[in-house]
PDB file of N, CA and C in Angstrom:
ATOM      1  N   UNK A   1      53.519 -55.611 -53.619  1.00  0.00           N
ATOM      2  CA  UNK A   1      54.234 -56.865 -53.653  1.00  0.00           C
ATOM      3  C   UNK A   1      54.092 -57.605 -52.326  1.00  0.00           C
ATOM      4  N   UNK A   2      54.179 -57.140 -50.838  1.00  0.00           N
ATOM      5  CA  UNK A   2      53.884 -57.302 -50.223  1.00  0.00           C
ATOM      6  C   UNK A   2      52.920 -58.166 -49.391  1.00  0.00           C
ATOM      7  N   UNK A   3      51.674 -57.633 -50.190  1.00  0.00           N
ATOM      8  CA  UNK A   3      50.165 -58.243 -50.177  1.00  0.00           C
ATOM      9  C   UNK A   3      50.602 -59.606 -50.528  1.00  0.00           C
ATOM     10  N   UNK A   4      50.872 -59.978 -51.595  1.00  0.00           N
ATOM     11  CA  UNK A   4      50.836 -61.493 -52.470  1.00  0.00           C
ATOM     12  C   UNK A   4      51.390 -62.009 -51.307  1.00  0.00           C
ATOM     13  N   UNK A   5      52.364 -62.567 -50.658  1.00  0.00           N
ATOM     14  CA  UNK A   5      53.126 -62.981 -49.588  1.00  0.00           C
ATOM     15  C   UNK A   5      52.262 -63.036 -48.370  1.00  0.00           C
ATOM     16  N   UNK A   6      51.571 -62.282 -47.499  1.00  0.00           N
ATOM     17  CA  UNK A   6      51.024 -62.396 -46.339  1.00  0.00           C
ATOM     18  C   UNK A   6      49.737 -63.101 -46.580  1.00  0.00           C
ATOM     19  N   UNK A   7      49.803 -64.498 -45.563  1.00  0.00           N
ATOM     20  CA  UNK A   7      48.760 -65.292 -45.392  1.00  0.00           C
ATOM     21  C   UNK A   7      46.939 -64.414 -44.638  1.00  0.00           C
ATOM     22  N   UNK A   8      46.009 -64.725 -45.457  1.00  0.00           N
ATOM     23  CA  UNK A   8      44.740 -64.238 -45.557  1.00  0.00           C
ATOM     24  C   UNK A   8      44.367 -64.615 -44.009  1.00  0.00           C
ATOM     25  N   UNK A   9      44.403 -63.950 -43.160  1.00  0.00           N
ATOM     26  CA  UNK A   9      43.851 -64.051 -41.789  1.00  0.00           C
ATOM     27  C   UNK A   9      42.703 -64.886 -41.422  1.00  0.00           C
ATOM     28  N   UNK A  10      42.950 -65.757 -40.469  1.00  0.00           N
ATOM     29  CA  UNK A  10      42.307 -67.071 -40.150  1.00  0.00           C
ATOM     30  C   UNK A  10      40.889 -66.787 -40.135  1.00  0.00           C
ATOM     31  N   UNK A  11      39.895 -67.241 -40.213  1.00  0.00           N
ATOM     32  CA  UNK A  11      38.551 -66.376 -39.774  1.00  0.00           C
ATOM     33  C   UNK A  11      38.230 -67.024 -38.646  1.00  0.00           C
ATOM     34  N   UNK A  12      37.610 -66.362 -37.865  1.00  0.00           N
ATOM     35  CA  UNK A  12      37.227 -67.199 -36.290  1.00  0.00           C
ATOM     36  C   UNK A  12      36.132 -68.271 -36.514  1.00  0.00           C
ATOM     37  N   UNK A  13      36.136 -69.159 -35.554  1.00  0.00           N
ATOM     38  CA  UNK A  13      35.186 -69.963 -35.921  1.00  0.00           C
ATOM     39  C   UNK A  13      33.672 -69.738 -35.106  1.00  0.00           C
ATOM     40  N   UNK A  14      32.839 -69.954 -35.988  1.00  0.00           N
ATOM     41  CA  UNK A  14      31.386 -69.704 -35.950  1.00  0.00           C
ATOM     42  C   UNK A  14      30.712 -70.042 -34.776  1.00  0.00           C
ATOM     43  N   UNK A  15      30.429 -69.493 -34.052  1.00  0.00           N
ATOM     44  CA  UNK A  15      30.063 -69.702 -32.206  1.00  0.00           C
ATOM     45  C   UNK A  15      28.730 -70.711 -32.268  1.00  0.00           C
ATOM     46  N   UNK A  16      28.338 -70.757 -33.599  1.00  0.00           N
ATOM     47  CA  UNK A  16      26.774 -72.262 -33.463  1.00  0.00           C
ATOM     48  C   UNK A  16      27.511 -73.252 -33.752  1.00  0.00           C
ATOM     49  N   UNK A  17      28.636 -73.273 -34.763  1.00  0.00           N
ATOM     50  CA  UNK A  17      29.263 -74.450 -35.011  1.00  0.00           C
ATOM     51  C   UNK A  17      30.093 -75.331 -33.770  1.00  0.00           C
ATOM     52  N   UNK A  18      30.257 -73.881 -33.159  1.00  0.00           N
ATOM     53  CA  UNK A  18      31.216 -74.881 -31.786  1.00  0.00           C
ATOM     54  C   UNK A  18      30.026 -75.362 -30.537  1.00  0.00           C
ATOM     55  N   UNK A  19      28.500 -74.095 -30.713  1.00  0.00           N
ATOM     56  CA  UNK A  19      27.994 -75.145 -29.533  1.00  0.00           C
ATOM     57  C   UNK A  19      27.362 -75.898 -29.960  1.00  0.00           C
ATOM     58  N   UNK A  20      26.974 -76.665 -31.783  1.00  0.00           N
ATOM     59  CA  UNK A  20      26.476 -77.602 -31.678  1.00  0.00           C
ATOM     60  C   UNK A  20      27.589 -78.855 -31.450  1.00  0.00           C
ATOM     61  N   UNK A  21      28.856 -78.848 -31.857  1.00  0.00           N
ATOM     62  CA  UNK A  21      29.777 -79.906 -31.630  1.00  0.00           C
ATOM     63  C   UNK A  21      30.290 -79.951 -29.767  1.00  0.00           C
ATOM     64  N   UNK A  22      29.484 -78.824 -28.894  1.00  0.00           N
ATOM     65  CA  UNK A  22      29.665 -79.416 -27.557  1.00  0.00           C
ATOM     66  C   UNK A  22      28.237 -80.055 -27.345  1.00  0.00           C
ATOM     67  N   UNK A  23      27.538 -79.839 -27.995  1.00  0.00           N
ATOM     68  CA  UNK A  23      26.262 -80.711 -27.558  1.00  0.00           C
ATOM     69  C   UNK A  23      26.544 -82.108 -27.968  1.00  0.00           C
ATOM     70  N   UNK A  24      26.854 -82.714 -29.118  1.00  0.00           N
ATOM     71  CA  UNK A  24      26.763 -83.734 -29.415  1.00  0.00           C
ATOM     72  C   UNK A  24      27.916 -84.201 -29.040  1.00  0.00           C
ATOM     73  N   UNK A  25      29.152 -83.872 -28.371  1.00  0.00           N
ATOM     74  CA  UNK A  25      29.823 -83.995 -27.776  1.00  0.00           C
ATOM     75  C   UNK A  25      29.147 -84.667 -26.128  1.00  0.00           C
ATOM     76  N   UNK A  26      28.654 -83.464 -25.723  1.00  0.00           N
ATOM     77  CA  UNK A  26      28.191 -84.200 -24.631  1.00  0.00           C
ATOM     78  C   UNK A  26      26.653 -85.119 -24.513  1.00  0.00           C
ATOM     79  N   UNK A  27      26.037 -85.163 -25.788  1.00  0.00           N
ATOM     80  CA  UNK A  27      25.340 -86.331 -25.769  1.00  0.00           C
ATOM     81  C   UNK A  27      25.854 -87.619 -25.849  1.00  0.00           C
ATOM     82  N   UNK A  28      27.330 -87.776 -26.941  1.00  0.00           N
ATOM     83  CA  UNK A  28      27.723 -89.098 -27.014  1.00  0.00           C
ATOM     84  C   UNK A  28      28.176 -89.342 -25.530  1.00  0.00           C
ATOM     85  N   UNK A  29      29.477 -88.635 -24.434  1.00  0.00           N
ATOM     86  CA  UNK A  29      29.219 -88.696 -23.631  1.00  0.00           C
ATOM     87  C   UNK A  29      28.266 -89.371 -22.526  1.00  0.00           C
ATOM     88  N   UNK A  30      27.269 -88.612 -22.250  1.00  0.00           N
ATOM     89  CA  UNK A  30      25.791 -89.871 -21.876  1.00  0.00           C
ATOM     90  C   UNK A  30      25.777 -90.892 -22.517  1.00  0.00           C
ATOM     91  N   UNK A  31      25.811 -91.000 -23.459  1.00  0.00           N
ATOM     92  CA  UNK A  31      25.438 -92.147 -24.368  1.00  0.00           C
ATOM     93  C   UNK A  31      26.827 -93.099 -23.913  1.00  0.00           C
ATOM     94  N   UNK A  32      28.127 -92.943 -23.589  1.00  0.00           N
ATOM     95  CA  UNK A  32      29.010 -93.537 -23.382  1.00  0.00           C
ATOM     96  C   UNK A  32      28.565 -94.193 -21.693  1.00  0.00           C
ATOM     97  N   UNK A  33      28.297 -92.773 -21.106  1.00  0.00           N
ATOM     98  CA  UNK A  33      28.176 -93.938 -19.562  1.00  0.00           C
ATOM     99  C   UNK A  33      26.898 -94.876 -19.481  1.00  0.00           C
ATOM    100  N   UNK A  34      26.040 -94.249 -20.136  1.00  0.00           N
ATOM    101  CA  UNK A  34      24.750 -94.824 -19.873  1.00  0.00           C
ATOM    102  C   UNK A  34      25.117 -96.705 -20.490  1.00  0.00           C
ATOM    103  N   UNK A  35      25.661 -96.757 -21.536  1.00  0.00           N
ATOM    104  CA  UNK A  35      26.165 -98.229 -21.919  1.00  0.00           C
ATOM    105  C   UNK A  35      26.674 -98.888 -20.627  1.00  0.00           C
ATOM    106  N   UNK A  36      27.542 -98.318 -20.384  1.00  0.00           N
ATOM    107  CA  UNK A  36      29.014 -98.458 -19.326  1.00  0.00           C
ATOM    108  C   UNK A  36      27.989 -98.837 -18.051  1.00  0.00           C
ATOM    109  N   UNK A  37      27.158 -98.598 -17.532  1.00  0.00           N
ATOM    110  CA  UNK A  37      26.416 -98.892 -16.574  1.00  0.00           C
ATOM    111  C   UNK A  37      25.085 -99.470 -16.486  1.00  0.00           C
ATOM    112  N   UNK A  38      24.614 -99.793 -17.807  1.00  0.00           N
ATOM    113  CA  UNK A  38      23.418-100.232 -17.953  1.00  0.00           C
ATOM    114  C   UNK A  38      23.620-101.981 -17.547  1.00  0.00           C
ATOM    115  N   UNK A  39      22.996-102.551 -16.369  1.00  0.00           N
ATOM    116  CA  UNK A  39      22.924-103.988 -16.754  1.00  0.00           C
ATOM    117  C   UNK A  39      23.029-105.098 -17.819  1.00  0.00           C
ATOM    118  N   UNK A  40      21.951-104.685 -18.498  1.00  0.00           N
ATOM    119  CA  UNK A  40      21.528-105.207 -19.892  1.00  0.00           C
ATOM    120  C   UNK A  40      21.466-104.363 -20.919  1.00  0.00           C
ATOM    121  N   UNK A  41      22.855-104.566 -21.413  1.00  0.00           N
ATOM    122  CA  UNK A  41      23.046-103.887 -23.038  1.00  0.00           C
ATOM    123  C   UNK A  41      23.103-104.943 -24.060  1.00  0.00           C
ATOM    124  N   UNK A  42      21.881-104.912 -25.120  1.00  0.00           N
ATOM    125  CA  UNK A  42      22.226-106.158 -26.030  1.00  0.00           C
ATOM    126  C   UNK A  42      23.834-105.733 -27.142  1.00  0.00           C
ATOM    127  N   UNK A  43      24.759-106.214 -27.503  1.00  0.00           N
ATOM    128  CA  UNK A  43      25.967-106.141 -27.836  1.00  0.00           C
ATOM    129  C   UNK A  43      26.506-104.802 -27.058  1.00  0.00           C
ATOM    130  N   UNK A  44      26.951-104.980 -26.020  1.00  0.00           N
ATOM    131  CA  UNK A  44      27.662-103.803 -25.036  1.00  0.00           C
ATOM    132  C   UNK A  44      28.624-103.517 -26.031  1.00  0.00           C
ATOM    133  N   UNK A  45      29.275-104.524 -25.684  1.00  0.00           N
ATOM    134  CA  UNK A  45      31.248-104.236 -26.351  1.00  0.00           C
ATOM    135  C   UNK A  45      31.082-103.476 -27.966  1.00  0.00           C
ATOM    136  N   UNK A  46      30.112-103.867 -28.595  1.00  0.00           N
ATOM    137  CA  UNK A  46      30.245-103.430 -30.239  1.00  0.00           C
ATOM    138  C   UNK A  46      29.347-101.856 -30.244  1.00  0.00           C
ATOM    139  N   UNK A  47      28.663-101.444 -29.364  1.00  0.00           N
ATOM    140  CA  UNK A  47      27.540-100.165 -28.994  1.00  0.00           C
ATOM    141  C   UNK A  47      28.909 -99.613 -28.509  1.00  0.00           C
ATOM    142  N   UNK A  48      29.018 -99.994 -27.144  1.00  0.00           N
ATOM    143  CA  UNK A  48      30.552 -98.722 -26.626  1.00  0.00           C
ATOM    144  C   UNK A  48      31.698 -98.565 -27.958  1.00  0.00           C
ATOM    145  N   UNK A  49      31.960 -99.372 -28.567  1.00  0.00           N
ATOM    146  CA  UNK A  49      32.844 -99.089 -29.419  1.00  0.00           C
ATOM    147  C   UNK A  49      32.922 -98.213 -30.635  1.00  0.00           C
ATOM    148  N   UNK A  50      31.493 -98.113 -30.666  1.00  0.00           N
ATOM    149  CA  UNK A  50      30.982 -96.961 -32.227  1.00  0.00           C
ATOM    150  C   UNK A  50      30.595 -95.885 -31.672  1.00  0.00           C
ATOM    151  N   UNK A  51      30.195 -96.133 -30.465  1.00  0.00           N
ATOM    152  CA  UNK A  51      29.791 -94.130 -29.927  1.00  0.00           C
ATOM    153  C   UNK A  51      31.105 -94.127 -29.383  1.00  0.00           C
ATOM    154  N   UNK A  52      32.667 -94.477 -29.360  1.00  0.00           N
ATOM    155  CA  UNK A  52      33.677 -94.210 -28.596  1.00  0.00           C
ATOM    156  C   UNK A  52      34.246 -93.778 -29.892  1.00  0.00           C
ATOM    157  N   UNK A  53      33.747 -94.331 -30.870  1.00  0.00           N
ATOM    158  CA  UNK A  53      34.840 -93.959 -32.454  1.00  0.00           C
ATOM    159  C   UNK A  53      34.225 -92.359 -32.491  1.00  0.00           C
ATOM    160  N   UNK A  54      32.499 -92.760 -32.786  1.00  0.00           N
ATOM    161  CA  UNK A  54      32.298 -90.785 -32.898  1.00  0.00           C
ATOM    162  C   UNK A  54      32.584 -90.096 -31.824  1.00  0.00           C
ATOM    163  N   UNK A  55      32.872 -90.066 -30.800  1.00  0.00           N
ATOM    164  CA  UNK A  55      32.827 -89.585 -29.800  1.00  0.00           C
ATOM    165  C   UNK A  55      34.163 -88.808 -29.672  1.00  0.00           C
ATOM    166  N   UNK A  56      35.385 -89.877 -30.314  1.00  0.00           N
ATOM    167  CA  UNK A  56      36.639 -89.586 -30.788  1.00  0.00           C
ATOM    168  C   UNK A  56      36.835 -88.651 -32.046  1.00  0.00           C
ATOM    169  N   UNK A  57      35.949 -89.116 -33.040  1.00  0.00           N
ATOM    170  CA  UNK A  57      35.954 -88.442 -34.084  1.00  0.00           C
ATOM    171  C   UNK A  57      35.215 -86.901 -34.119  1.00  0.00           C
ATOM    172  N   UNK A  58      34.617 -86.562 -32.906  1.00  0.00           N
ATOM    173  CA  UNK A  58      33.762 -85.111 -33.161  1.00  0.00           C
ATOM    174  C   UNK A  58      35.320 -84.657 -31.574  1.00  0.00           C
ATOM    175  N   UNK A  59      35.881 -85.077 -30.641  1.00  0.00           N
ATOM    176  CA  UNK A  59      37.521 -84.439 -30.349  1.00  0.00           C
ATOM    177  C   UNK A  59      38.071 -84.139 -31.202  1.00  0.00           C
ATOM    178  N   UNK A  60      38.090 -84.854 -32.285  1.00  0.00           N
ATOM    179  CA  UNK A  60      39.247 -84.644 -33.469  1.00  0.00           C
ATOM    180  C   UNK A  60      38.858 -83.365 -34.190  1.00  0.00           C
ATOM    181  N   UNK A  61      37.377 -83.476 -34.455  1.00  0.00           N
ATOM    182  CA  UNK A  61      36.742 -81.900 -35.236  1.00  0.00           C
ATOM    183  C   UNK A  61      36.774 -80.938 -33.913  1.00  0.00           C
ATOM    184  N   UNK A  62      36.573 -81.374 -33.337  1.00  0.00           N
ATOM    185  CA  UNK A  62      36.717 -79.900 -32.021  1.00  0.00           C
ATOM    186  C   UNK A  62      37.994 -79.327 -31.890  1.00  0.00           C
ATOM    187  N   UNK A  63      38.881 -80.075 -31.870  1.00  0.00           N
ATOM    188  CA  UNK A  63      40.072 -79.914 -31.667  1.00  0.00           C
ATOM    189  C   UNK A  63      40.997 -78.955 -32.778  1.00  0.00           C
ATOM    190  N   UNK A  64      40.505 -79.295 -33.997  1.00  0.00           N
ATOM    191  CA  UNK A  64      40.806 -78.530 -35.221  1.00  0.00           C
ATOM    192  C   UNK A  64      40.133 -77.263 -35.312  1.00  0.00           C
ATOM    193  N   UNK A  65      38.667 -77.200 -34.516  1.00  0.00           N
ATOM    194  CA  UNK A  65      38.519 -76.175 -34.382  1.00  0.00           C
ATOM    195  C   UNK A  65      38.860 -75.210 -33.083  1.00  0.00           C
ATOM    196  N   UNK A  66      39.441 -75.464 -32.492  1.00  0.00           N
ATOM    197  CA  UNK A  66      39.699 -74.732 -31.114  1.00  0.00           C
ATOM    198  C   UNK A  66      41.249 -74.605 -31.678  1.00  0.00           C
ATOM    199  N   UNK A  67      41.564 -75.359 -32.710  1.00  0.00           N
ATOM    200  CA  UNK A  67      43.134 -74.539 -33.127  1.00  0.00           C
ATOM    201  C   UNK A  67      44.672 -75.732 -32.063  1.00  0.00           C
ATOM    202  N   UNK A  68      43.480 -76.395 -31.730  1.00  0.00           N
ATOM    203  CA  UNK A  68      44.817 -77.454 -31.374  1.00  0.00           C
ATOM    204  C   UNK A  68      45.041 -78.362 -32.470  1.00  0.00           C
ATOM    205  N   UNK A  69      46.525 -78.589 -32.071  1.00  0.00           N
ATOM    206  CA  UNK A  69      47.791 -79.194 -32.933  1.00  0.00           C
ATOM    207  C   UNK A  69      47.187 -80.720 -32.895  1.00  0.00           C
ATOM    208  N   UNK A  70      47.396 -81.287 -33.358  1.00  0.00           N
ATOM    209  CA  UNK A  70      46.789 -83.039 -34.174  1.00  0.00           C
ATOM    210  C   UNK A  70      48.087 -83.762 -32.865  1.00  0.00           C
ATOM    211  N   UNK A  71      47.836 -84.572 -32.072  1.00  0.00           N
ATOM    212  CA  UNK A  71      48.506 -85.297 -31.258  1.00  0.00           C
ATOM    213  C   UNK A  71      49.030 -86.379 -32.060  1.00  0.00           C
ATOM    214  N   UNK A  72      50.220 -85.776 -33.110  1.00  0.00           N
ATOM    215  CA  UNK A  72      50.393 -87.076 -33.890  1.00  0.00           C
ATOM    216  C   UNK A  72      50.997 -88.357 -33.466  1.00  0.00           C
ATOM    217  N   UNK A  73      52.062 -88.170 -32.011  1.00  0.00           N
ATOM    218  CA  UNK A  73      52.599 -89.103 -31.019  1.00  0.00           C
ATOM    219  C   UNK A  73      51.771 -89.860 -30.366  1.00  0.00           C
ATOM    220  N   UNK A  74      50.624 -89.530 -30.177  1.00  0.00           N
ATOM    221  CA  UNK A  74      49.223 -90.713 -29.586  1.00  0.00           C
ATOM    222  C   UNK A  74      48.193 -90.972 -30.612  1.00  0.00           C
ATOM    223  N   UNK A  75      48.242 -92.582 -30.077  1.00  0.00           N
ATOM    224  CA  UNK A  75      47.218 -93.781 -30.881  1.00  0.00           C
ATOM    225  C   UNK A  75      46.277 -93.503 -30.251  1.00  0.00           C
ATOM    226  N   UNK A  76      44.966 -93.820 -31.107  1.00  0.00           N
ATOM    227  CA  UNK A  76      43.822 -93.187 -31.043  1.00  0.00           C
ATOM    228  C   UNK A  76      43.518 -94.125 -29.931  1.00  0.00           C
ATOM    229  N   UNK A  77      42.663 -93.746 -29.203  1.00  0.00           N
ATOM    230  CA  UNK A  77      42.485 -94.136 -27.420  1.00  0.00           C
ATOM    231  C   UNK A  77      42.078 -93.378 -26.253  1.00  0.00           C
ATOM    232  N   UNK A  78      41.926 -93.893 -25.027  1.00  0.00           N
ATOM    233  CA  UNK A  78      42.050 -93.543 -24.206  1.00  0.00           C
ATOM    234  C   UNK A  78      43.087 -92.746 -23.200  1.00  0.00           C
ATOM    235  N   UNK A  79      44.214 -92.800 -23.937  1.00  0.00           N
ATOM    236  CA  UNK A  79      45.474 -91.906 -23.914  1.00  0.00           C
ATOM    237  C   UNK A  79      45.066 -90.320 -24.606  1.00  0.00           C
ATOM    238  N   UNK A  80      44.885 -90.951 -25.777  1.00  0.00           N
ATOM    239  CA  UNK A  80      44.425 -89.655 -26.800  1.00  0.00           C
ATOM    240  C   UNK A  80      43.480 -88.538 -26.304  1.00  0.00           C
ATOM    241  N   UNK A  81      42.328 -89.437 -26.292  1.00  0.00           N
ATOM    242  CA  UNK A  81      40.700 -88.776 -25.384  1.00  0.00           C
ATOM    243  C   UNK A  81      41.273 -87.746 -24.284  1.00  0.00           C
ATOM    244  N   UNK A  82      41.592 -88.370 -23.385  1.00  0.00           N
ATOM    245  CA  UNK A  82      42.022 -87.835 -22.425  1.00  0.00           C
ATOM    246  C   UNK A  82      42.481 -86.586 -22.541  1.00  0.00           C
ATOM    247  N   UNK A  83      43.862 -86.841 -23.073  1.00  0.00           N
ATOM    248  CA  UNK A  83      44.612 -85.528 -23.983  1.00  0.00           C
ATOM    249  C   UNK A  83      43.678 -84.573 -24.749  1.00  0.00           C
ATOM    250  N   UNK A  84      42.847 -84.906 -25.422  1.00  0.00           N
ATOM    251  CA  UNK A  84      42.211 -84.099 -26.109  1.00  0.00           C
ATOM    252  C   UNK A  84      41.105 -83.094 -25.585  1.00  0.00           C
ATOM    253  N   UNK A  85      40.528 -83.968 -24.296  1.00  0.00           N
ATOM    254  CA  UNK A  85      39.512 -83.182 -23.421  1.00  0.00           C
ATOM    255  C   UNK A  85      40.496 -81.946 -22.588  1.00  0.00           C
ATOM    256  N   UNK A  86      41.374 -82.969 -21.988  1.00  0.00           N
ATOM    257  CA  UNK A  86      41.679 -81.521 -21.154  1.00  0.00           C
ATOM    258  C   UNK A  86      42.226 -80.393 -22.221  1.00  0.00           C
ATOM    259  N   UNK A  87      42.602 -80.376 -23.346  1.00  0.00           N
ATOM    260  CA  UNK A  87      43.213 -79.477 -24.256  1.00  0.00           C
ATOM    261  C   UNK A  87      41.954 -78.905 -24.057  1.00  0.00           C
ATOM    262  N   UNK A  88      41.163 -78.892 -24.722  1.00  0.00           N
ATOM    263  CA  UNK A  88      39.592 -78.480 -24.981  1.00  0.00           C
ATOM    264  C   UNK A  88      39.742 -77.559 -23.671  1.00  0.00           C
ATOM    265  N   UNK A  89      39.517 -78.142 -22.321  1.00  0.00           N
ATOM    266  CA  UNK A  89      38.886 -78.053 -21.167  1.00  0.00           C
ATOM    267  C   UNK A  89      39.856 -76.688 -21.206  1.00  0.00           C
ATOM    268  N   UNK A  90      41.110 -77.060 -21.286  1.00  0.00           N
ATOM    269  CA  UNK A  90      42.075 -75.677 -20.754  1.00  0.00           C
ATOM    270  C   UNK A  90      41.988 -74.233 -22.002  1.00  0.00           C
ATOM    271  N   UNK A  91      40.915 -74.255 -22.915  1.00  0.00           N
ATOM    272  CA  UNK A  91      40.163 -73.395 -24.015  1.00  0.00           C
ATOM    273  C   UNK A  91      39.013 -73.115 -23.983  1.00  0.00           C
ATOM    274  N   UNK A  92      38.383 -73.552 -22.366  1.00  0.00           N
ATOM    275  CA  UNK A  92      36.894 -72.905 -22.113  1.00  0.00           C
ATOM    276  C   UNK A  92      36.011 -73.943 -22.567  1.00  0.00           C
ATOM    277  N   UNK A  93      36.222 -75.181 -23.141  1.00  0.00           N
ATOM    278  CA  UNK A  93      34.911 -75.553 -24.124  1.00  0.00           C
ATOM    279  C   UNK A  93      34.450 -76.811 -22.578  1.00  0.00           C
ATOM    280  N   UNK A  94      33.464 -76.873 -22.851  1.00  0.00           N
ATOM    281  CA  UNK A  94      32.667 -77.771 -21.810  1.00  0.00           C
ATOM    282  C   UNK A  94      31.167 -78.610 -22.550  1.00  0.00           C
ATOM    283  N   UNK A  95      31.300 -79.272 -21.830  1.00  0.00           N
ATOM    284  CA  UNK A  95      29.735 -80.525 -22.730  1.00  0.00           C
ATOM    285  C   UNK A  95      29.723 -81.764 -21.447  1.00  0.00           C
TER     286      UNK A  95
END
């Protein structure tokens, strides 16, 4: 009776799955400063803004996988980011 009741133990997550999401993690990264400093970017503002959405959106999958809690009190941002790297950072992950 016992059995039925106790939740099926988490399985760890897959050590290629997490270093391909720090790679492309830290490619968007580059891809973020390299905009940010390039002289001549044809549409800067609309380029930084779609590698800042994935860039946000593969924190959000990292984050679910490193087992952190969803920051439901912060709007998605530069508040958020922030928050979300050092979470990461203070769980070993680096990119």
């Amino acid at each position: 009776m016992a059995r039925r009741f106790r939740h099926p133990p988490v399985p760890a997550p897959d050590p290629f799955d997490t270093l391909r999401l720090q790679t492309r993690l830290g490619h968007l990264a580059g891809e973020i400063q390299r905009i940010e400093t390039a002289p001549r970017v044809y549409a800067r503002a609309h380029r930084l803004m779609a590698v800042e959405a994935a860039y946000d959106d593969l924190l959000d999958e990292a984050c679910r996988l490193a087992g952190i809690p969803a920051g439901a009190d912060l709007e998605r941002g530069e508040q958020k980011r922030r928050h979300e790297e050092q979470e990461l950072a203070a769980r070993g992950w680096s990119w």
